[in-house]
Protein backbone atom coordinates (compact mmCIF):
# COMPACT_ATOMS: atom_id res chain seq x y z
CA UNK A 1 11.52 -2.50 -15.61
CA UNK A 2 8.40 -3.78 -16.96
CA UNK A 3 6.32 -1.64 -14.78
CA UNK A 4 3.19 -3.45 -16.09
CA UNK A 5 4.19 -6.81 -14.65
CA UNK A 6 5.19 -5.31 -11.93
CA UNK A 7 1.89 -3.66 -10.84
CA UNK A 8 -0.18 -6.81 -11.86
CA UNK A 9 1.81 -8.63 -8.95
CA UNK A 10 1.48 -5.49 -6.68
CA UNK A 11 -2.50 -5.92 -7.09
CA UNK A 12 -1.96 -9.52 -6.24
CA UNK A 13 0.50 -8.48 -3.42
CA UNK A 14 -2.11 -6.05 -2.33
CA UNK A 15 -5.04 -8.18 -2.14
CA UNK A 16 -2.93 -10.99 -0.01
CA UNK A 17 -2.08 -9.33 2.45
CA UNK A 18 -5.37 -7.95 3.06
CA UNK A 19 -6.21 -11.90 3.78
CA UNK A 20 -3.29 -12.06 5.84
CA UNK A 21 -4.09 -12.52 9.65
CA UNK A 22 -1.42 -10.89 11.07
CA UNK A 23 -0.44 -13.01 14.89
CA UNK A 24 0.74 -9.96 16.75
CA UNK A 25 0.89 -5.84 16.69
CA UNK A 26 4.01 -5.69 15.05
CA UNK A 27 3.06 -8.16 12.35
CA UNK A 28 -0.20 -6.05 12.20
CA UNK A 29 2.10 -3.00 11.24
CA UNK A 30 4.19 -4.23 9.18
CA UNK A 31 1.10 -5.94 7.35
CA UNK A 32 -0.20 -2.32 7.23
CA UNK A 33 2.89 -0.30 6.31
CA UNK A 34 3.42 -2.80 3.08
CA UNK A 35 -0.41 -2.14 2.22
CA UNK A 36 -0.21 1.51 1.96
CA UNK A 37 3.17 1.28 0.39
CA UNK A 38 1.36 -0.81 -2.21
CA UNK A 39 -1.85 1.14 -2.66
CA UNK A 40 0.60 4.21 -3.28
CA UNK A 41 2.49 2.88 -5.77
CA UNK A 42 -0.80 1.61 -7.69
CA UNK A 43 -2.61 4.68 -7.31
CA UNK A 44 0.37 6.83 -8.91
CA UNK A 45 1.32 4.06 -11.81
CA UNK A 46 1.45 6.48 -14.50
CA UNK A 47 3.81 8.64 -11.67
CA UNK A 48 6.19 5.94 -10.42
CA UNK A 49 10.00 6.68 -10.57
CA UNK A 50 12.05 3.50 -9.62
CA UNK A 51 12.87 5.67 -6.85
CA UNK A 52 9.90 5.25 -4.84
CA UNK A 53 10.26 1.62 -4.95
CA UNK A 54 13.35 1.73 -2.66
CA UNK A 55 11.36 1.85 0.59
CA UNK A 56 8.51 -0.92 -0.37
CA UNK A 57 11.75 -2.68 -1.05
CA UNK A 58 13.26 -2.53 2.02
CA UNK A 59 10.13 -3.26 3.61
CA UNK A 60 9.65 -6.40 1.51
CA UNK A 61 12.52 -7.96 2.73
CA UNK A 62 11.59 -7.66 6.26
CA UNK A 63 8.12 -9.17 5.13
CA UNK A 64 9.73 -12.16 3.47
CA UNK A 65 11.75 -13.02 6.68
CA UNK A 66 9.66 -12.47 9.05
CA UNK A 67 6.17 -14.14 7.53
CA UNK A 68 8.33 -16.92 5.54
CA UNK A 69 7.12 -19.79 8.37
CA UNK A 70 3.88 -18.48 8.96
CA UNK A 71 2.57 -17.39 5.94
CA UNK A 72 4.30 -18.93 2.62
CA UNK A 73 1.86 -17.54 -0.14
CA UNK A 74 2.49 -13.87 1.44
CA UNK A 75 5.87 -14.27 1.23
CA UNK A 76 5.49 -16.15 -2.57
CA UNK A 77 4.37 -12.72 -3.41
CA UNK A 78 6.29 -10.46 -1.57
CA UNK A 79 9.63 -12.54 -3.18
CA UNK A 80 8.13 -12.16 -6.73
CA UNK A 81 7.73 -8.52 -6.42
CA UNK A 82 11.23 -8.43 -5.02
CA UNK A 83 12.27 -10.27 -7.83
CA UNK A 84 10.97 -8.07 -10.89
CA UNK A 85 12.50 -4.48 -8.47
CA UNK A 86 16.14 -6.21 -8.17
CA UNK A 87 16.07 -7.21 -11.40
CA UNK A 88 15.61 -2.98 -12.02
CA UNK A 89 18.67 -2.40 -9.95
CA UNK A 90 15.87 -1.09 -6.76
């Protein structure tokens, strides 16, 4: 995994969906649980095992379906980040 890639596009996942107006609470939450899953994984980068990525995975893939109408550069984001963990077998 190119773990350098991958937290460049966590910083730019990080940063979008603070700009993300979330519609209701449980987009609010998930909005929230997918930040701190970020921030996390960006403040332990030197730390990461591709273990911990398993969770912001899962989490990422409820993201993508359920913000993929609403809000398409969110989900441009979340995908890429998906992209570069399933490509490391997370």
């Amino acid at each position: 995994m190119d773990k350098q890639q991958l937290h460049q596009l966590l910083g730019q996942l990080h940063a979008e969906l603070g700009r993300t107006q979330a519609v209701d609470a449980g987009d609010r939450e998930l909005l929230k649980s997918l930040q701190a899953d970020v921030q996390a994984i960006l403040e332990r980068a030197d730390e990461s095992t591709e273990a911990q990525y398993g969770p912001l995975g899962i989490r990422l893939r409820h993201g993508v379906q359920r913000f993929e109408v609403t809000h398409p550069q969110l989900t441009w984001a979340m995908s890429e980040v998906l992209e570069i963990l399933s490509r490391s077998g997370v």
